[in-house]
PDB file of N, CA and C in Angstrom:
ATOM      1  N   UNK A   1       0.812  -1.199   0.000  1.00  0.00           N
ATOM      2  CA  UNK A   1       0.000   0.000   0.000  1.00  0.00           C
ATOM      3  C   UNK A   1       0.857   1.267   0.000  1.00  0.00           C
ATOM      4  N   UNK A   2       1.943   0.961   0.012  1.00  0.00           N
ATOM      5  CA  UNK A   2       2.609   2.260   0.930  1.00  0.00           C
ATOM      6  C   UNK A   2       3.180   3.295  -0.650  1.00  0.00           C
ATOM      7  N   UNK A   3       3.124   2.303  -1.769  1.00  0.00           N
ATOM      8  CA  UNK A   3       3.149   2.649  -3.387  1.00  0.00           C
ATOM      9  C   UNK A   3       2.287   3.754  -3.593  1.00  0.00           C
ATOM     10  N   UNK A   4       1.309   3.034  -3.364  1.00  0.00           N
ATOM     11  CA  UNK A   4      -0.032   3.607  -3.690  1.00  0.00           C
ATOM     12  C   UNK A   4      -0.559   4.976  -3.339  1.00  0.00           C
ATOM     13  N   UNK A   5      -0.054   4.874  -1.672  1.00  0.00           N
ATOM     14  CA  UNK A   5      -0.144   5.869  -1.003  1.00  0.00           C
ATOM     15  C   UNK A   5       0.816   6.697  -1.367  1.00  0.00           C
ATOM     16  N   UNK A   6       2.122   6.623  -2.309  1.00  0.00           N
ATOM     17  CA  UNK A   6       2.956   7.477  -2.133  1.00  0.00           C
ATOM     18  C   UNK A   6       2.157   8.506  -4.011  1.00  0.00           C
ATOM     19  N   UNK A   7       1.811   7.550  -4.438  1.00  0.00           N
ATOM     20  CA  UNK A   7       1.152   7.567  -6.052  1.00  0.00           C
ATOM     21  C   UNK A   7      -0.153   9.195  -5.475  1.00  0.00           C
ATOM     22  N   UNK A   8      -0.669   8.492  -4.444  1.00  0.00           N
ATOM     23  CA  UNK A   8      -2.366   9.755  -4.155  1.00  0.00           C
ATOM     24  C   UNK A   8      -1.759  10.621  -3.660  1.00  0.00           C
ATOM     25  N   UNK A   9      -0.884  10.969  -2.947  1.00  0.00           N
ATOM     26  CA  UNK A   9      -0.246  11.616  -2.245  1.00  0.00           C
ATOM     27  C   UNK A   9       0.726  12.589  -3.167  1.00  0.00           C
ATOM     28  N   UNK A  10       0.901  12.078  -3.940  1.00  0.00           N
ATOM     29  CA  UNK A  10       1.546  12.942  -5.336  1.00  0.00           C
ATOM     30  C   UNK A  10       0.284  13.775  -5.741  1.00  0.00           C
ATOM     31  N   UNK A  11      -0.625  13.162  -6.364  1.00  0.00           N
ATOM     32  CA  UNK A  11      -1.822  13.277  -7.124  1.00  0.00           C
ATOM     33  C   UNK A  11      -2.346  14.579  -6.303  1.00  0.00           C
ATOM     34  N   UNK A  12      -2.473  14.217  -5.169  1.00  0.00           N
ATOM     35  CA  UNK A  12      -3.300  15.779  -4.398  1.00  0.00           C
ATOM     36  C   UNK A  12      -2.023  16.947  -4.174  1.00  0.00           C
ATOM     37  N   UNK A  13      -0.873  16.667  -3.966  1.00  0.00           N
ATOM     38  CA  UNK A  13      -0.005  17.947  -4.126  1.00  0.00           C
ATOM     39  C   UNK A  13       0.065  18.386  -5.500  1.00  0.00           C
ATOM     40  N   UNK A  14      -0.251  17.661  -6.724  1.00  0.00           N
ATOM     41  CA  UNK A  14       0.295  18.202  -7.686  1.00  0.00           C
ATOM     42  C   UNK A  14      -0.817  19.140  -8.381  1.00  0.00           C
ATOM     43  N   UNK A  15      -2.475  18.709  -7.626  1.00  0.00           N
ATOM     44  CA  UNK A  15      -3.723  19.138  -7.865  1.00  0.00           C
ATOM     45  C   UNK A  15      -3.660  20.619  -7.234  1.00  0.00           C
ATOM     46  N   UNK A  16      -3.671  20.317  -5.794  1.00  0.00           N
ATOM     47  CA  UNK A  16      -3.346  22.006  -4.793  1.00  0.00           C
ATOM     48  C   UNK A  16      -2.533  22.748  -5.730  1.00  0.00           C
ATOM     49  N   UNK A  17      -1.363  22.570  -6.221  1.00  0.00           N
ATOM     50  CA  UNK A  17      -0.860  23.063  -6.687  1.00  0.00           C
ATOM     51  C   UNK A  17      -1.590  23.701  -8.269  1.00  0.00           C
ATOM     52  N   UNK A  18      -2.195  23.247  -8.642  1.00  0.00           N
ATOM     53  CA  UNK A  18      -2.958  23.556 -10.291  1.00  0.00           C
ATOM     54  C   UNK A  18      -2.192  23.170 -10.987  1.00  0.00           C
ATOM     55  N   UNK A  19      -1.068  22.094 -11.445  1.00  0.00           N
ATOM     56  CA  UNK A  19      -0.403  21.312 -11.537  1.00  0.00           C
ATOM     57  C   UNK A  19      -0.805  20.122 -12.838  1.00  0.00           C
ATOM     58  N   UNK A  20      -1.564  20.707 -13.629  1.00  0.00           N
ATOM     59  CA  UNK A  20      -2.574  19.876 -14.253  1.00  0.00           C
ATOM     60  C   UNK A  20      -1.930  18.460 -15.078  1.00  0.00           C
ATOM     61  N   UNK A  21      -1.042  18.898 -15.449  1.00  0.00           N
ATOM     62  CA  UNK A  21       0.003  18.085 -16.526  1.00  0.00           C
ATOM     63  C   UNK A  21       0.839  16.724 -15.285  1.00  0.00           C
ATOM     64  N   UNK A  22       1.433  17.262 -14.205  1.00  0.00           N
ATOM     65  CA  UNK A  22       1.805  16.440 -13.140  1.00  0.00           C
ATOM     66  C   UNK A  22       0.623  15.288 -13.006  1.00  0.00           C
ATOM     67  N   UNK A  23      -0.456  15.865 -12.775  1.00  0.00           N
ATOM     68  CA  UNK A  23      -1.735  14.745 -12.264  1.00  0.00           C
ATOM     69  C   UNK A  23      -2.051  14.107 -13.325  1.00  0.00           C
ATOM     70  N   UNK A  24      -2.364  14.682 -14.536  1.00  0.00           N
ATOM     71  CA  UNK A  24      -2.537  13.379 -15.344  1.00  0.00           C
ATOM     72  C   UNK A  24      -1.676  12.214 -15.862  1.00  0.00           C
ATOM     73  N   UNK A  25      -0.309  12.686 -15.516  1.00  0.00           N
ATOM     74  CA  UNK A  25       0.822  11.473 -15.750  1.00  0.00           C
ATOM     75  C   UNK A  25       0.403  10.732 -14.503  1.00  0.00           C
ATOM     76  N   UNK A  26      -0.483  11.073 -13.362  1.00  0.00           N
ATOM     77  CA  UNK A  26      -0.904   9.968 -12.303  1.00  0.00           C
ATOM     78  C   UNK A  26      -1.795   8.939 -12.929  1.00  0.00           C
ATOM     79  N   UNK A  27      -2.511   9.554 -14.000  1.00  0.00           N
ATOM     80  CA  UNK A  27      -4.205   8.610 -14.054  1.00  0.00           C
ATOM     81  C   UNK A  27      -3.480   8.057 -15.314  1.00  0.00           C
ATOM     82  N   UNK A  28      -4.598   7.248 -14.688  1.00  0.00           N
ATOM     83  CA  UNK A  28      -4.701   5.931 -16.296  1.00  0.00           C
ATOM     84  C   UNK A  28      -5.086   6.773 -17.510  1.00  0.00           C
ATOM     85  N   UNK A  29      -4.829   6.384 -18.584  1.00  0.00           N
ATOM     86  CA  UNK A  29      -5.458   7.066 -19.902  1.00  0.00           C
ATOM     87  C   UNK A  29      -7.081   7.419 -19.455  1.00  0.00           C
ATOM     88  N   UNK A  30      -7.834   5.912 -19.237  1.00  0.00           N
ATOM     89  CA  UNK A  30      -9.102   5.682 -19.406  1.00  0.00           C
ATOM     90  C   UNK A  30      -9.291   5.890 -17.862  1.00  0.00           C
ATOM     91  N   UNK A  31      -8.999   7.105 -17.016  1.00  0.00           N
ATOM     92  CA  UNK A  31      -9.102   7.192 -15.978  1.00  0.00           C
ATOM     93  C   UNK A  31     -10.992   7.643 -15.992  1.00  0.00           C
ATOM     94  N   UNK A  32     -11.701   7.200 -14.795  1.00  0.00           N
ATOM     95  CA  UNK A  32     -13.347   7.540 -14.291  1.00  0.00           C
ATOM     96  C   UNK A  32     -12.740   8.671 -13.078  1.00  0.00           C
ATOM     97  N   UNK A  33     -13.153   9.578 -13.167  1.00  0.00           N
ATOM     98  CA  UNK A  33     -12.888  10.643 -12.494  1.00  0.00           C
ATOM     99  C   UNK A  33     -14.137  11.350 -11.835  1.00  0.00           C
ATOM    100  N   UNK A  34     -15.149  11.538 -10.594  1.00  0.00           N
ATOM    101  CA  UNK A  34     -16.052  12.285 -10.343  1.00  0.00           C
ATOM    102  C   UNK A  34     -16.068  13.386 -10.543  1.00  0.00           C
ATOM    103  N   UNK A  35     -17.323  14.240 -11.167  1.00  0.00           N
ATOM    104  CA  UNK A  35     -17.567  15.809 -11.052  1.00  0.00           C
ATOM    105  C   UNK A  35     -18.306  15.782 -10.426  1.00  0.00           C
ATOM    106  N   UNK A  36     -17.157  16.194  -8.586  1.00  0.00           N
ATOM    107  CA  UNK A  36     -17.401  16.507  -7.348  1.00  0.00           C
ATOM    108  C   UNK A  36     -18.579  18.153  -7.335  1.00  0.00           C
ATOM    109  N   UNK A  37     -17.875  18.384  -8.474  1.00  0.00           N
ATOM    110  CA  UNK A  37     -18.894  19.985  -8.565  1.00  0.00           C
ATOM    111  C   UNK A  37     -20.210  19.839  -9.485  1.00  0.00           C
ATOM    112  N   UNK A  38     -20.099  19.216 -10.472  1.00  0.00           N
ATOM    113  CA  UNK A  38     -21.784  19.389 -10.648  1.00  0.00           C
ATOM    114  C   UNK A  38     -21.987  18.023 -11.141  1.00  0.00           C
ATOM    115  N   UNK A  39     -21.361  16.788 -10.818  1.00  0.00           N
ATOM    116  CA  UNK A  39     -22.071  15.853 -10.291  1.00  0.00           C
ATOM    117  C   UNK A  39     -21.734  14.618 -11.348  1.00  0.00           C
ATOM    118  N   UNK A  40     -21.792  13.388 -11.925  1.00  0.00           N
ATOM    119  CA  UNK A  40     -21.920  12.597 -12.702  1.00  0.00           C
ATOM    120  C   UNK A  40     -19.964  11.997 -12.328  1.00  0.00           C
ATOM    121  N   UNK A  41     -19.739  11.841 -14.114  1.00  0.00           N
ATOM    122  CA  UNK A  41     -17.704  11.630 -13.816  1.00  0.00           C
ATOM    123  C   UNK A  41     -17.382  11.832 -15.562  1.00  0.00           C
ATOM    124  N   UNK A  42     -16.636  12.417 -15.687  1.00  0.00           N
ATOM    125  CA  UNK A  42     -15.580  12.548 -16.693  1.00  0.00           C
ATOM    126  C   UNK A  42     -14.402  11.457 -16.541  1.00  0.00           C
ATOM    127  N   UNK A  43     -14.621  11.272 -17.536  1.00  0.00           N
ATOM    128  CA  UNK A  43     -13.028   9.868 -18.653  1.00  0.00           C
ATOM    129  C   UNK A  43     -12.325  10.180 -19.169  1.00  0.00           C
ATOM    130  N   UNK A  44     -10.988   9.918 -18.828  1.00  0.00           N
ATOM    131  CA  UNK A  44      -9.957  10.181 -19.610  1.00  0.00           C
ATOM    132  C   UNK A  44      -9.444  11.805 -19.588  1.00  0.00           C
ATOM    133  N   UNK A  45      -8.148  11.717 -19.870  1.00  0.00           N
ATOM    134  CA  UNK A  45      -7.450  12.240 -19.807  1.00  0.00           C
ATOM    135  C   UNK A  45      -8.201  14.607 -20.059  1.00  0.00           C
ATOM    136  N   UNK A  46      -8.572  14.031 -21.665  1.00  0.00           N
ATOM    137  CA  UNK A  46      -8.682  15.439 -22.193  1.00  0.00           C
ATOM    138  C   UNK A  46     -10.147  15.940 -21.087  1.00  0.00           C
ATOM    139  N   UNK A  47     -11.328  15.204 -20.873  1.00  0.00           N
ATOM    140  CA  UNK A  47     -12.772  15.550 -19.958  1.00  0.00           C
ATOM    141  C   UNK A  47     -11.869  15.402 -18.645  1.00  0.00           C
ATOM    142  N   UNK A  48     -11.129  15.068 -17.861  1.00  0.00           N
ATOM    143  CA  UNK A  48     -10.494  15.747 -16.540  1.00  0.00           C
ATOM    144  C   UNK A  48     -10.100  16.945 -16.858  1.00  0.00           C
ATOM    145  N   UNK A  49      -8.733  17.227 -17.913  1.00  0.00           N
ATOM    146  CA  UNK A  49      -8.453  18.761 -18.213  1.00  0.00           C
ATOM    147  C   UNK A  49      -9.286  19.447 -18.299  1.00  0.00           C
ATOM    148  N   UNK A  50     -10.422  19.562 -19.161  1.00  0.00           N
ATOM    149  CA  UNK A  50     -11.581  20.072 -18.927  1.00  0.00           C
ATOM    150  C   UNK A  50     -12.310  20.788 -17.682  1.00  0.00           C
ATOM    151  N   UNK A  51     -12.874  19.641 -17.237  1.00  0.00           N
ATOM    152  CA  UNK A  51     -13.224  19.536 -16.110  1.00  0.00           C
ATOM    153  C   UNK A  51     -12.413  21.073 -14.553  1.00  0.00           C
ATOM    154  N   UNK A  52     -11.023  20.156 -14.909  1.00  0.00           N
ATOM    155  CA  UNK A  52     -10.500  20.782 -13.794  1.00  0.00           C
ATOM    156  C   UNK A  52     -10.417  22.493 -13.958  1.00  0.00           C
ATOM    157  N   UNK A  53     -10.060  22.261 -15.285  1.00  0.00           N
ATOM    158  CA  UNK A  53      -9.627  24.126 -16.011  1.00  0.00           C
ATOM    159  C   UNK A  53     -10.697  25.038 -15.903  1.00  0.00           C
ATOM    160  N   UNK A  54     -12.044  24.039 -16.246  1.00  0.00           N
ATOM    161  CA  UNK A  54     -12.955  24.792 -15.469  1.00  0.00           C
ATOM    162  C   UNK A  54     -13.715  25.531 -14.364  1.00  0.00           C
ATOM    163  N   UNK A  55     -13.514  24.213 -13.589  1.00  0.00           N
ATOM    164  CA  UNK A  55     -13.431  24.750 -12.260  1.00  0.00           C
ATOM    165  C   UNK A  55     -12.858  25.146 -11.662  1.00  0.00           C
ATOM    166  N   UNK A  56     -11.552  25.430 -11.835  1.00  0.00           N
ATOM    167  CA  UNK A  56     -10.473  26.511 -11.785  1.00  0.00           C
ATOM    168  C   UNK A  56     -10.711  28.063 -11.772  1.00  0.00           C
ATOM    169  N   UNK A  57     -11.347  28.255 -12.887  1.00  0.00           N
ATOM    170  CA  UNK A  57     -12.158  29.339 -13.185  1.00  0.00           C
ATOM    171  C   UNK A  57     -12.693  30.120 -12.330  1.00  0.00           C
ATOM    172  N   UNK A  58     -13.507  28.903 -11.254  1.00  0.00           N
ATOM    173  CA  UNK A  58     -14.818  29.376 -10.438  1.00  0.00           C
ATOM    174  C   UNK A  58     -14.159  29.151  -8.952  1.00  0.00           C
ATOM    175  N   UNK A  59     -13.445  28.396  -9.095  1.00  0.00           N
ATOM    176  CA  UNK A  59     -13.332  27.577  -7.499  1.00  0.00           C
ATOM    177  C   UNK A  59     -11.990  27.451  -6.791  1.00  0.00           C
ATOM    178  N   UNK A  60     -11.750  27.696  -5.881  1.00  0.00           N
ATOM    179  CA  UNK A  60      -9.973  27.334  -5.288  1.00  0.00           C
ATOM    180  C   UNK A  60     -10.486  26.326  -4.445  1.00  0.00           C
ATOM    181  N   UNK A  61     -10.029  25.103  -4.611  1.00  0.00           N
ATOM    182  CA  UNK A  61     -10.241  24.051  -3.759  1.00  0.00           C
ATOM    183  C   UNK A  61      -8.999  24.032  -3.140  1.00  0.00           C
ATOM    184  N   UNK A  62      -8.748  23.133  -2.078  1.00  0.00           N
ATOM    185  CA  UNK A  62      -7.436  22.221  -1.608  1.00  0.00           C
ATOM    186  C   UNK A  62      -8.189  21.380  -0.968  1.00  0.00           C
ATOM    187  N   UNK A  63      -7.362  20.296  -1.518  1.00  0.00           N
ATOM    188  CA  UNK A  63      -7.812  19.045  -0.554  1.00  0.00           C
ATOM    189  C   UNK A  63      -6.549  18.274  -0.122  1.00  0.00           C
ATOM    190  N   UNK A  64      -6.321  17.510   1.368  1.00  0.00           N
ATOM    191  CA  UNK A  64      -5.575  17.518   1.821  1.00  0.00           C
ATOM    192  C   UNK A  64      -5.573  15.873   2.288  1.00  0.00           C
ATOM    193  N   UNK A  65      -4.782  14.654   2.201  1.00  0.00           N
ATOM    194  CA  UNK A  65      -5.332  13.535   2.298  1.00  0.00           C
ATOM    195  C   UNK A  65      -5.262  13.451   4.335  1.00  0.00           C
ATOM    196  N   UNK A  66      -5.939  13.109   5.503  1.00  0.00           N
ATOM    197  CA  UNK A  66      -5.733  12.988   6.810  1.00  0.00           C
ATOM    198  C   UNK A  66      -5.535  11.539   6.949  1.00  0.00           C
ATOM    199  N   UNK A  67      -6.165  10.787   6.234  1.00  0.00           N
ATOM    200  CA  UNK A  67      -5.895   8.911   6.696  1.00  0.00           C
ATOM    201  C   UNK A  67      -5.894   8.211   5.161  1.00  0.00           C
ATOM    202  N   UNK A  68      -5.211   7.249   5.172  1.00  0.00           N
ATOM    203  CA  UNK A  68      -5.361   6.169   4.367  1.00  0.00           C
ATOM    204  C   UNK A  68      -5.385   4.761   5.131  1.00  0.00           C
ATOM    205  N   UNK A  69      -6.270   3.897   3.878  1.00  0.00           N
ATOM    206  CA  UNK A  69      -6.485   2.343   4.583  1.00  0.00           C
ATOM    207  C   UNK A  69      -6.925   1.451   3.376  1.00  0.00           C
ATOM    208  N   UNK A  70      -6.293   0.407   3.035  1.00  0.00           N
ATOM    209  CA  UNK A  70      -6.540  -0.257   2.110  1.00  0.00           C
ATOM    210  C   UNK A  70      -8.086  -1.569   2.174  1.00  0.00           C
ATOM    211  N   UNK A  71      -8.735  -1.440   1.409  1.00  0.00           N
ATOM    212  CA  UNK A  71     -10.014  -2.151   1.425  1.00  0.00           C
ATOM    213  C   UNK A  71      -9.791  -3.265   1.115  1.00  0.00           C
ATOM    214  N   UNK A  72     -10.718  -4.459   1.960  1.00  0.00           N
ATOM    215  CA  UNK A  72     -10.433  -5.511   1.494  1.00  0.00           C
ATOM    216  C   UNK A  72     -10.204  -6.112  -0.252  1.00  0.00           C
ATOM    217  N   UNK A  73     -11.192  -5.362  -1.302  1.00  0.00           N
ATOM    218  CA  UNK A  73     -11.141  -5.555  -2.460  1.00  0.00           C
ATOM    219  C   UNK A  73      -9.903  -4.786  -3.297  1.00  0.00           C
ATOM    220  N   UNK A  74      -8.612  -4.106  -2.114  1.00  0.00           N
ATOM    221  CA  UNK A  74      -7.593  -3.681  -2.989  1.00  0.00           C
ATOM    222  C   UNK A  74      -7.774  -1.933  -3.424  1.00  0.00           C
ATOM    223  N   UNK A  75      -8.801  -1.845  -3.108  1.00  0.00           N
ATOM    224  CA  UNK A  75      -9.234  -0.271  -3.260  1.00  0.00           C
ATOM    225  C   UNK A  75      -8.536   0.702  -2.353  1.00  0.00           C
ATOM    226  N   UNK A  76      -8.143   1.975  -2.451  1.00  0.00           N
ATOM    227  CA  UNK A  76      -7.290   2.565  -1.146  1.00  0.00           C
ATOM    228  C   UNK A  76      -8.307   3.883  -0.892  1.00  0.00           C
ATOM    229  N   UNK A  77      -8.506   3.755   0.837  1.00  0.00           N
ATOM    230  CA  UNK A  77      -9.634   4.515   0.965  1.00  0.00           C
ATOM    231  C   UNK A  77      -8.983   6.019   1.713  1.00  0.00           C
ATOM    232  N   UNK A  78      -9.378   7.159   1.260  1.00  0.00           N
ATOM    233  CA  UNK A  78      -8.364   8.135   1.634  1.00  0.00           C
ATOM    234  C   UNK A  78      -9.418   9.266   2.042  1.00  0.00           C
ATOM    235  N   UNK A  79      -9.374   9.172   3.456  1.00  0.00           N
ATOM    236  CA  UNK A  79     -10.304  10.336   4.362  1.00  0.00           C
ATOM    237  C   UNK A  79      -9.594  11.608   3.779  1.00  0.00           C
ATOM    238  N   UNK A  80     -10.532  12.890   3.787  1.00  0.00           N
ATOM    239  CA  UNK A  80      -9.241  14.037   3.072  1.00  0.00           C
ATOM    240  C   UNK A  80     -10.461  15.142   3.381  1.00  0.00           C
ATOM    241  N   UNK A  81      -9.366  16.224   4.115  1.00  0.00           N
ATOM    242  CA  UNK A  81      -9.904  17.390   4.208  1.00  0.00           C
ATOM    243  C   UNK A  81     -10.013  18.453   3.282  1.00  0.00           C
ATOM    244  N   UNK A  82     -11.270  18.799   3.154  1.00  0.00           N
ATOM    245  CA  UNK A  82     -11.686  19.581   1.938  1.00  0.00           C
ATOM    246  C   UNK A  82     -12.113  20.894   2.315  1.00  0.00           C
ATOM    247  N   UNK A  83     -11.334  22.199   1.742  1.00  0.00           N
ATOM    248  CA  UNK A  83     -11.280  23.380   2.182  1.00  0.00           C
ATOM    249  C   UNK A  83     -11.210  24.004   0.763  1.00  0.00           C
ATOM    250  N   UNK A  84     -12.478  24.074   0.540  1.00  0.00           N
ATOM    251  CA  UNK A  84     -13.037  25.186  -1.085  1.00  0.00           C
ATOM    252  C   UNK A  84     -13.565  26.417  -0.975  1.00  0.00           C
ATOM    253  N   UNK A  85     -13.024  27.243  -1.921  1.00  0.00           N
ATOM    254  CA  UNK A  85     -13.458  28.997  -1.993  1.00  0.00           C
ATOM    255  C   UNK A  85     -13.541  29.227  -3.099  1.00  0.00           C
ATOM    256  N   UNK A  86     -14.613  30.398  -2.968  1.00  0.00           N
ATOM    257  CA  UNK A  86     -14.840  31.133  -4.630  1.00  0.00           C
ATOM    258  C   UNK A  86     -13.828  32.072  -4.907  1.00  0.00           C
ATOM    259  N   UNK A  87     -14.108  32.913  -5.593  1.00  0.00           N
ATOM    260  CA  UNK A  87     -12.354  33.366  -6.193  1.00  0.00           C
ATOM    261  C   UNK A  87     -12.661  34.702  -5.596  1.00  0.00           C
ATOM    262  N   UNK A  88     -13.639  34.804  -5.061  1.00  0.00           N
ATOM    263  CA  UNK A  88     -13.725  35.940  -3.771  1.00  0.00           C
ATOM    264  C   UNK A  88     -13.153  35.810  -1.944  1.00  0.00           C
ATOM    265  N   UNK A  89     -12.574  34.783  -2.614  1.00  0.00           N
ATOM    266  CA  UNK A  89     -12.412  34.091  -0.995  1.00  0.00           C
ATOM    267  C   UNK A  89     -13.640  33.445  -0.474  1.00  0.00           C
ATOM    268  N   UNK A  90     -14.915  33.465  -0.457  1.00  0.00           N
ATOM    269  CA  UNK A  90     -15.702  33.263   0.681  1.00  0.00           C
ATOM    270  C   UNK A  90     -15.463  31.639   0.643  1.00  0.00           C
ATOM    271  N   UNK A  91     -15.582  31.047   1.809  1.00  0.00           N
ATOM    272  CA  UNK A  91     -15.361  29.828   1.936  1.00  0.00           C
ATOM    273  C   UNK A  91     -16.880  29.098   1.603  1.00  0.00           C
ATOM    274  N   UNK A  92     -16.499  27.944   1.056  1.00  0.00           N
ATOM    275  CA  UNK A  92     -17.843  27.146  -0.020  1.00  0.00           C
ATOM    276  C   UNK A  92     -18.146  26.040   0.969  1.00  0.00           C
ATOM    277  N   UNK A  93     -16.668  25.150   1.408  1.00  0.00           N
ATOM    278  CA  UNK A  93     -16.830  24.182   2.085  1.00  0.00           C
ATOM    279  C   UNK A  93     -15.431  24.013   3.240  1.00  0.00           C
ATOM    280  N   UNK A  94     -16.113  23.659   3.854  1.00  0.00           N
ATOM    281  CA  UNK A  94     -14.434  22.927   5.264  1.00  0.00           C
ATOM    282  C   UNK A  94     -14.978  21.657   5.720  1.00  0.00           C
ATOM    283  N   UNK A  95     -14.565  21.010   5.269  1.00  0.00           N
ATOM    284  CA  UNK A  95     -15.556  19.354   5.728  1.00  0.00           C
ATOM    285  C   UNK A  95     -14.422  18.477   5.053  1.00  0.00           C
ATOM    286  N   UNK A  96     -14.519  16.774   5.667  1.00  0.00           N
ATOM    287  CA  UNK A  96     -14.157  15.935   5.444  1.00  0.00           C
ATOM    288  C   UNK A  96     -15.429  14.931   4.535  1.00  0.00           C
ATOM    289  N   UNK A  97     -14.294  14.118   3.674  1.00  0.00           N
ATOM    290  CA  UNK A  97     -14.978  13.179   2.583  1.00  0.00           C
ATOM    291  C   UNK A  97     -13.884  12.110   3.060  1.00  0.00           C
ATOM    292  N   UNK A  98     -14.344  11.008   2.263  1.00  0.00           N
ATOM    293  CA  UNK A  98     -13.885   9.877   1.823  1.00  0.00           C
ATOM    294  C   UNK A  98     -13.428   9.750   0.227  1.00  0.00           C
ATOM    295  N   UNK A  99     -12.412   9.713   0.066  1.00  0.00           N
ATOM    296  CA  UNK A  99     -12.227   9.261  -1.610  1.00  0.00           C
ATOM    297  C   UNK A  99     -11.962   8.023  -1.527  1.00  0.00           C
ATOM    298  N   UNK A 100     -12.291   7.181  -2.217  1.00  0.00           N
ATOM    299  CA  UNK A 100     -11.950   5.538  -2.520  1.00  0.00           C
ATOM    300  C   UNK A 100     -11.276   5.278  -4.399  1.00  0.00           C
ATOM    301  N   UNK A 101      -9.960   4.937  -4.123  1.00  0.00           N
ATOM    302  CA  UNK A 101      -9.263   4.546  -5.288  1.00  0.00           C
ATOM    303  C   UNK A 101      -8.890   3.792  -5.877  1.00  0.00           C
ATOM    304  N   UNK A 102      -9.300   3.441  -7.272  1.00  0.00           N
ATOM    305  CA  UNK A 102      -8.534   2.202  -7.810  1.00  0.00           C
ATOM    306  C   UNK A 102      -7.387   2.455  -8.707  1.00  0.00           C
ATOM    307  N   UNK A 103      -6.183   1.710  -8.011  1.00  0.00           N
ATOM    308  CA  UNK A 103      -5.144   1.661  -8.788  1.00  0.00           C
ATOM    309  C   UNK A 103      -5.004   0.593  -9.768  1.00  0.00           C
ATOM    310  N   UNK A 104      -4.675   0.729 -11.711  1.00  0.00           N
ATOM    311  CA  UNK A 104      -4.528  -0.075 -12.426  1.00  0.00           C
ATOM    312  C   UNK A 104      -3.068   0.197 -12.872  1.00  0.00           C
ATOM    313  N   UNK A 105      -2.136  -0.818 -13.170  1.00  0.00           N
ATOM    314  CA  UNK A 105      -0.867  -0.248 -13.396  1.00  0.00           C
ATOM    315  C   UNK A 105       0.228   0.834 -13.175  1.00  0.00           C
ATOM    316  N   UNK A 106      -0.366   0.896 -11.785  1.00  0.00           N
ATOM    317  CA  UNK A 106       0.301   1.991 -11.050  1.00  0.00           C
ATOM    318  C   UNK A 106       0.016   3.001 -11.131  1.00  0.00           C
ATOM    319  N   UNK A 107      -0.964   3.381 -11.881  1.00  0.00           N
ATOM    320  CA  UNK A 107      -2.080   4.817 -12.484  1.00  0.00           C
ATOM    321  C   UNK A 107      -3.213   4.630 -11.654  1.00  0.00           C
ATOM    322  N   UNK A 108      -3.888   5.904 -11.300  1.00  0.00           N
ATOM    323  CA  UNK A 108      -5.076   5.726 -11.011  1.00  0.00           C
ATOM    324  C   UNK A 108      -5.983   5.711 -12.016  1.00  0.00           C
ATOM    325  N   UNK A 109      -6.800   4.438 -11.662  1.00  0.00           N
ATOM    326  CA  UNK A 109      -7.879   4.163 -12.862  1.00  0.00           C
ATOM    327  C   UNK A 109      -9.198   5.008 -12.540  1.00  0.00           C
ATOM    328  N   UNK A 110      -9.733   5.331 -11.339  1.00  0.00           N
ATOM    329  CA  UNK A 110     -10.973   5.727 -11.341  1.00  0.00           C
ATOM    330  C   UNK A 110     -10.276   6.152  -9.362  1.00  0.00           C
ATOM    331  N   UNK A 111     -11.936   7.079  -9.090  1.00  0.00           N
ATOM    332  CA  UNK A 111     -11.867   7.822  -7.910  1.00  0.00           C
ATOM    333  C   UNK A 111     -13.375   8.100  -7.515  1.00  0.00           C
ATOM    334  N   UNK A 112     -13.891   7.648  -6.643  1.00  0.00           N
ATOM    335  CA  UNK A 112     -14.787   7.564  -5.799  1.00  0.00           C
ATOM    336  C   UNK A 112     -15.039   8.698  -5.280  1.00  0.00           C
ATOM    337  N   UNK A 113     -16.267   9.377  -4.545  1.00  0.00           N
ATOM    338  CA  UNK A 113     -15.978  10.361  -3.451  1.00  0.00           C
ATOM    339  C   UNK A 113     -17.620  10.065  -2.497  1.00  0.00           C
ATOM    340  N   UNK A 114     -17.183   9.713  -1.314  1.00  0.00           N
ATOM    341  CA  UNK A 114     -18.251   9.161  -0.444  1.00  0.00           C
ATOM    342  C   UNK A 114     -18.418   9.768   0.623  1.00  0.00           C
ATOM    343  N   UNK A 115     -19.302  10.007   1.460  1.00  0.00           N
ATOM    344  CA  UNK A 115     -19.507  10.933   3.144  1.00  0.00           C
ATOM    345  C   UNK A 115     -18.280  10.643   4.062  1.00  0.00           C
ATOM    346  N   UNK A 116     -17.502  11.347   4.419  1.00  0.00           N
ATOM    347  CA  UNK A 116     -16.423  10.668   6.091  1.00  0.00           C
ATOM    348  C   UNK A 116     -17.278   9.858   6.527  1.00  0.00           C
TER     349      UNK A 116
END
């Protein structure tokens, strides 16, 4: 696990950072990715860029991983503090989630996002 963990742990510094090009050398080509902001999931590589550049636009997120724990089915489950603002500052959210990850070839293939 400790791979894996070092793999998400990249993935969210290189995200905080707006880092866009870093994170997708994390995901799989055919990465499933959630749109945490208006809901469903974007695939692959070019609908994440998308995705993120957009909400970029609107949103300063950071998210910060607090625990990891590997699931019995191999999945790595990563509690993570979530601290989002509009580009006015006002704060949107300060709350904890759950992300749940599947790693395929050392890429992340897909990303979950569930209640703490």
């Amino acid at each position: 696990m400790a791979k894996h963990q070092e793999l998400i742990t990249q993935a969210y510094h290189a995200f905080n950072s707006r880092d866009i090009d870093a994170v997708l050398n994390l995901l799989h080509p055919d990465v499933d990715w959630p749109n945490g902001w208006e809901g469903g999931y974007v695939k692959g590589h070019d609908e994440v860029r998308n995705y993120w550049l957009r909400q970029w636009q609107e949103l300063n997120p950071n998210v910060t991983p607090v625990s990891f724990s590997e699931m019995p089915d191999g999945r790595i489950n990563v509690t993570v503090h979530q601290f989002i603002k509009d580009l006015q500052d006002n704060v949107l959210a300060d709350s904890s989630v759950r992300h749940i990850y599947t790693i395929d070839h050392e890429k992340i293939k897909r990303m979950d996002i569930l209640p703490a």
